[in-house]
PDB file of N, CA and C in Angstrom:
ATOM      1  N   UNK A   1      64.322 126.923  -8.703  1.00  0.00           N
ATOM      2  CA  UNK A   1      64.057 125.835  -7.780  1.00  0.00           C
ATOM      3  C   UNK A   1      64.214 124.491  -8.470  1.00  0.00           C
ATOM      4  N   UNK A   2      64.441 123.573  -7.314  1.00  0.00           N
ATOM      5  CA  UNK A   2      65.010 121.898  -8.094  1.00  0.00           C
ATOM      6  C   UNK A   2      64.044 121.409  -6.967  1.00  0.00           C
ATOM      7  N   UNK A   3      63.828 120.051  -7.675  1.00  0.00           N
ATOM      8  CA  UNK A   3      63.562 118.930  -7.047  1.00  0.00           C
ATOM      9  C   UNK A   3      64.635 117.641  -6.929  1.00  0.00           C
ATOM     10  N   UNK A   4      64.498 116.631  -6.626  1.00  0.00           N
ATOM     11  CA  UNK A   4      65.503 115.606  -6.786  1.00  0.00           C
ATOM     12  C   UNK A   4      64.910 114.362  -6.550  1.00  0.00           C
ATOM     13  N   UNK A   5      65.417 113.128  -7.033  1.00  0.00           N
ATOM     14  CA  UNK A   5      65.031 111.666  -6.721  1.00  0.00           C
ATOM     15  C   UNK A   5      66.416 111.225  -6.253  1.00  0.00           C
ATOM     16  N   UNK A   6      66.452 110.148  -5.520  1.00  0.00           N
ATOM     17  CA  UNK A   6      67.259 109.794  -4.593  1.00  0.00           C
ATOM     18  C   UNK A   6      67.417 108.133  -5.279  1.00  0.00           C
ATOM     19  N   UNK A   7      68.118 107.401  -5.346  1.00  0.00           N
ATOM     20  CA  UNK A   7      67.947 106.179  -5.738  1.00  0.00           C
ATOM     21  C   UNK A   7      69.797 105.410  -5.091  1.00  0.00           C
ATOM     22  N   UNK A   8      69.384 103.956  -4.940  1.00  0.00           N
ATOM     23  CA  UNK A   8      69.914 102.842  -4.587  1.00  0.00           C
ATOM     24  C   UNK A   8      70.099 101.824  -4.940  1.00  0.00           C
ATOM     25  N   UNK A   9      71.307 101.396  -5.196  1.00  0.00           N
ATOM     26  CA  UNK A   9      71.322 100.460  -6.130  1.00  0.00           C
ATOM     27  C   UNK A   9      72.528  99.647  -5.942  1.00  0.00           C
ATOM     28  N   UNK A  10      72.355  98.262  -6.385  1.00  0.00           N
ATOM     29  CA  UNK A  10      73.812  97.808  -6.089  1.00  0.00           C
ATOM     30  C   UNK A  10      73.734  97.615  -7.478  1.00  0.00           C
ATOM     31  N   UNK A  11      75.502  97.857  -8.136  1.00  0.00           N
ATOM     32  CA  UNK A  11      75.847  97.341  -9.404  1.00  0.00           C
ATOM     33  C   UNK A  11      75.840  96.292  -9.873  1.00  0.00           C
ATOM     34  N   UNK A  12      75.392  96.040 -11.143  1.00  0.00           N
ATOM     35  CA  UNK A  12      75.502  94.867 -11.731  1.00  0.00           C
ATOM     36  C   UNK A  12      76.699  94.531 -12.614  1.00  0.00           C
ATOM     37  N   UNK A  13      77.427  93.443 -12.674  1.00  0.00           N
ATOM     38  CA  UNK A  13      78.417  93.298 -13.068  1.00  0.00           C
ATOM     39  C   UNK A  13      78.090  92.334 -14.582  1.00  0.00           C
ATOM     40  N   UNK A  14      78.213  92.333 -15.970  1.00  0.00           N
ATOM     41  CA  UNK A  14      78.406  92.102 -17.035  1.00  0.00           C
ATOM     42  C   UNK A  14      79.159  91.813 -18.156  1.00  0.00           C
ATOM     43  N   UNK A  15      79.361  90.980 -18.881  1.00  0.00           N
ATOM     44  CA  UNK A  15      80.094  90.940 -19.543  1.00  0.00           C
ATOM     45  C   UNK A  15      80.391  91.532 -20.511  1.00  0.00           C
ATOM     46  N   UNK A  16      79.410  91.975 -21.204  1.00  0.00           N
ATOM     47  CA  UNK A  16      79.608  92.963 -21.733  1.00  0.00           C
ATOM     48  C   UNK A  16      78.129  93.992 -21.329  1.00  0.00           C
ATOM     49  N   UNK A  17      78.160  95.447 -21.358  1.00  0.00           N
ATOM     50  CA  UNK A  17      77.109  95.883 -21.211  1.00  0.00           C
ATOM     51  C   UNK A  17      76.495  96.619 -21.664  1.00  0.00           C
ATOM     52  N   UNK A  18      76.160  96.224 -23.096  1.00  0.00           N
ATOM     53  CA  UNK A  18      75.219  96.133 -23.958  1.00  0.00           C
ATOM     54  C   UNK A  18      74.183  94.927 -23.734  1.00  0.00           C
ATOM     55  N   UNK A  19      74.536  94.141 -22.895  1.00  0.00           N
ATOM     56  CA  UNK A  19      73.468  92.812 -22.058  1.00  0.00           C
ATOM     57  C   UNK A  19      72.345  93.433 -21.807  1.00  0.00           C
ATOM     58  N   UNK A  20      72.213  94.600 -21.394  1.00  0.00           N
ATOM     59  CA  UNK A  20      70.950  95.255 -21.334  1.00  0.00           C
ATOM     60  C   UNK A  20      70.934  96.275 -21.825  1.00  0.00           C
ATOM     61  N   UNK A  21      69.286  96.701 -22.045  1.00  0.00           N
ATOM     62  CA  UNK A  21      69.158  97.985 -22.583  1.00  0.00           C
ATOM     63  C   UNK A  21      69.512  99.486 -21.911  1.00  0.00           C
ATOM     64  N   UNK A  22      69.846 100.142 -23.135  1.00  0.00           N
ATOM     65  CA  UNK A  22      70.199 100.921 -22.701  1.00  0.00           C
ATOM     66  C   UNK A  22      69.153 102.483 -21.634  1.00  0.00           C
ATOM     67  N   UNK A  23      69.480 102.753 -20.558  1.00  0.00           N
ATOM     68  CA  UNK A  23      68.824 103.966 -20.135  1.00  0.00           C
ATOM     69  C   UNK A  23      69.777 104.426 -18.981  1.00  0.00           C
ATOM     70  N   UNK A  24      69.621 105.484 -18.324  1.00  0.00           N
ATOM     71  CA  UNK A  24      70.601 106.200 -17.726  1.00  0.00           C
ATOM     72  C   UNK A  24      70.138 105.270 -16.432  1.00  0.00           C
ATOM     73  N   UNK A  25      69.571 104.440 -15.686  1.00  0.00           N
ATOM     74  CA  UNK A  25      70.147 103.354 -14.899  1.00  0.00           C
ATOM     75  C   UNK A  25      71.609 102.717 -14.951  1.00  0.00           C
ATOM     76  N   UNK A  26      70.915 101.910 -16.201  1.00  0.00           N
ATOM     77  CA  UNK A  26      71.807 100.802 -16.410  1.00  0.00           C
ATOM     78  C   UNK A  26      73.224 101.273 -17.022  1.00  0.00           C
ATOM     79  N   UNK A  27      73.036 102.382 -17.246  1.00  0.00           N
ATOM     80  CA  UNK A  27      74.578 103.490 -17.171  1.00  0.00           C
ATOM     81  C   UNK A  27      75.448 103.933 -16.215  1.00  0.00           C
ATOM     82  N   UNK A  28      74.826 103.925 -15.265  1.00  0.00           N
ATOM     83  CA  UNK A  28      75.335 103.985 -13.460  1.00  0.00           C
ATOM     84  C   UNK A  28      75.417 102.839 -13.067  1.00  0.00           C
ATOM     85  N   UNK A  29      74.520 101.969 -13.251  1.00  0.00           N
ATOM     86  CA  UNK A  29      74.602 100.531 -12.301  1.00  0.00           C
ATOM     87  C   UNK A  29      75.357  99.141 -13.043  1.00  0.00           C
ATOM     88  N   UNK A  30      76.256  99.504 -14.042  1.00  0.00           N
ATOM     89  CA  UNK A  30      76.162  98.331 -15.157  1.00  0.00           C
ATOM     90  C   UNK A  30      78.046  98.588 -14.863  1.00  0.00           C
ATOM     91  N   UNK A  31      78.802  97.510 -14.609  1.00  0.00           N
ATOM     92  CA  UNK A  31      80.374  97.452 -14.866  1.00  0.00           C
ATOM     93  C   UNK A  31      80.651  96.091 -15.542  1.00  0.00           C
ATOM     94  N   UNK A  32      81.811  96.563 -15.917  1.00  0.00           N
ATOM     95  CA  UNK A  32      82.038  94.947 -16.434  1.00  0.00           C
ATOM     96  C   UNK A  32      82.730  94.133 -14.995  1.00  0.00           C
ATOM     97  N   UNK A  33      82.053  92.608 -15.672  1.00  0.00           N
ATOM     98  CA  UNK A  33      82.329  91.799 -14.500  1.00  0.00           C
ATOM     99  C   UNK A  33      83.715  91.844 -14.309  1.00  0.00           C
ATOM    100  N   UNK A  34      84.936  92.150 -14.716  1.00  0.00           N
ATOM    101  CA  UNK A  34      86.263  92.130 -14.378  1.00  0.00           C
ATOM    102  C   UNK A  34      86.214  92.547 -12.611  1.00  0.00           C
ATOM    103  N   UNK A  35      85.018  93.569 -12.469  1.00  0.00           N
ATOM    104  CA  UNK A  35      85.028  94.211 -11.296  1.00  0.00           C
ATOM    105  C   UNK A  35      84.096  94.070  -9.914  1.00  0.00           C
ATOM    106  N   UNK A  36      83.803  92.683 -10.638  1.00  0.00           N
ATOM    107  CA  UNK A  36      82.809  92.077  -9.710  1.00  0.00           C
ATOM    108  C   UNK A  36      83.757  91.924  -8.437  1.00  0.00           C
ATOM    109  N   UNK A  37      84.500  91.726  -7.978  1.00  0.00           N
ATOM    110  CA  UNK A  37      85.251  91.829  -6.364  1.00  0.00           C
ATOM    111  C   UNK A  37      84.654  92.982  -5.712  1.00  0.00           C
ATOM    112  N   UNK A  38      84.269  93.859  -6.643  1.00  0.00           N
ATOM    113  CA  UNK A  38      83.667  95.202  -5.837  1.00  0.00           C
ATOM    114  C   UNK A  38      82.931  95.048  -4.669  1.00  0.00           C
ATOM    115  N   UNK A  39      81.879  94.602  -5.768  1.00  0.00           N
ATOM    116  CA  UNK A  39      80.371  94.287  -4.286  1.00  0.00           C
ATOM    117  C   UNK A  39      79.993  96.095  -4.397  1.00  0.00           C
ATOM    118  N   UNK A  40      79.609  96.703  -5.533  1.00  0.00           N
ATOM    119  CA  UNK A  40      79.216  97.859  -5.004  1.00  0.00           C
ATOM    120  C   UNK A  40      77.819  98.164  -4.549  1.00  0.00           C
ATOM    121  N   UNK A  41      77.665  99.188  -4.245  1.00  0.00           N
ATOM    122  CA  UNK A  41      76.465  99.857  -3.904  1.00  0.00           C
ATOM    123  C   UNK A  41      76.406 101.328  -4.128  1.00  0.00           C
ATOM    124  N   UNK A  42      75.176 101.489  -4.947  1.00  0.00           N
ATOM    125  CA  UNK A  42      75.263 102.997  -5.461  1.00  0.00           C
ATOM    126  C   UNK A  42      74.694 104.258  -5.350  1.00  0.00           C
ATOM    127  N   UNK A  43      74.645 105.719  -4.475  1.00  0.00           N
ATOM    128  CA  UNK A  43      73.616 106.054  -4.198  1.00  0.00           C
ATOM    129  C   UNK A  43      73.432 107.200  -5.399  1.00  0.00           C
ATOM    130  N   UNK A  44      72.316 107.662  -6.178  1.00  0.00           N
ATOM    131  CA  UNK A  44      72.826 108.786  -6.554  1.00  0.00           C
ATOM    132  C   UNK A  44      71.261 109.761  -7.029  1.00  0.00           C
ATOM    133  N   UNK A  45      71.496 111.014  -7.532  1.00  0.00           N
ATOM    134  CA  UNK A  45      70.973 111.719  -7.192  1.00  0.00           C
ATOM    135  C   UNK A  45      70.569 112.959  -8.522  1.00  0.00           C
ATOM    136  N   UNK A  46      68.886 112.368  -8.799  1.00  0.00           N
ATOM    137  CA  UNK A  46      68.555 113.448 -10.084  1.00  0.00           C
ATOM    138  C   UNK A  46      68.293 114.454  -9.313  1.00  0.00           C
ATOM    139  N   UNK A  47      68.964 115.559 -10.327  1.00  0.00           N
ATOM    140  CA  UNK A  47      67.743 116.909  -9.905  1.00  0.00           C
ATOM    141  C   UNK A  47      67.125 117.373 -11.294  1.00  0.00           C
ATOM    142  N   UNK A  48      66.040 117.805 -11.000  1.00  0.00           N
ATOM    143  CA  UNK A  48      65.208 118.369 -11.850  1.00  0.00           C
ATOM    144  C   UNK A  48      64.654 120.235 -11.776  1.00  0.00           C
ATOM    145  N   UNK A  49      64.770 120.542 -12.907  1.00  0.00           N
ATOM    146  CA  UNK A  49      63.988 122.273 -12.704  1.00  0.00           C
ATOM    147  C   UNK A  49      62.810 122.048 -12.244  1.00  0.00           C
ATOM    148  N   UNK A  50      62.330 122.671 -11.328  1.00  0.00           N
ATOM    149  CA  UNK A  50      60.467 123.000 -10.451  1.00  0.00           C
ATOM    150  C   UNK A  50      60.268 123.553 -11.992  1.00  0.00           C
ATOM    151  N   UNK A  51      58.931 123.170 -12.757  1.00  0.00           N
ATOM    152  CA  UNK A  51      58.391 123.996 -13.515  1.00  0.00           C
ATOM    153  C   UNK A  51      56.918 124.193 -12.927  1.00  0.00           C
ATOM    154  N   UNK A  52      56.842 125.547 -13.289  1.00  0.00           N
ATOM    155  CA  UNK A  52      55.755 126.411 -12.388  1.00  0.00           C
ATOM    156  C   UNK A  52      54.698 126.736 -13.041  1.00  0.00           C
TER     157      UNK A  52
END
């Protein structure tokens, strides 16, 4: 069995992105600004093992 978190986010665009610290957010939500025309928005999706 899994669980999951659900999360939303619009990207942030950077110049370089090491601008912030590092964690598996700012690994999904972080582009370089070259790609700021985007305008994104991000949905995405942990799962985790049920421990019993």
């Amino acid at each position: 069995m899994y669980y999951e978190d659900i999360f939303l986010s619009r990207v942030k665009y950077t110049d370089f992105i090491k601008d912030e610290p590092e964690n598996r957010f700012n690994v999904i939500t972080t582009k370089n600004k070259f790609y700021e025309y985007e305008k994104e928005l991000r949905l995405f999706i942990f799962y985790y093992p049920k421990i019993e």
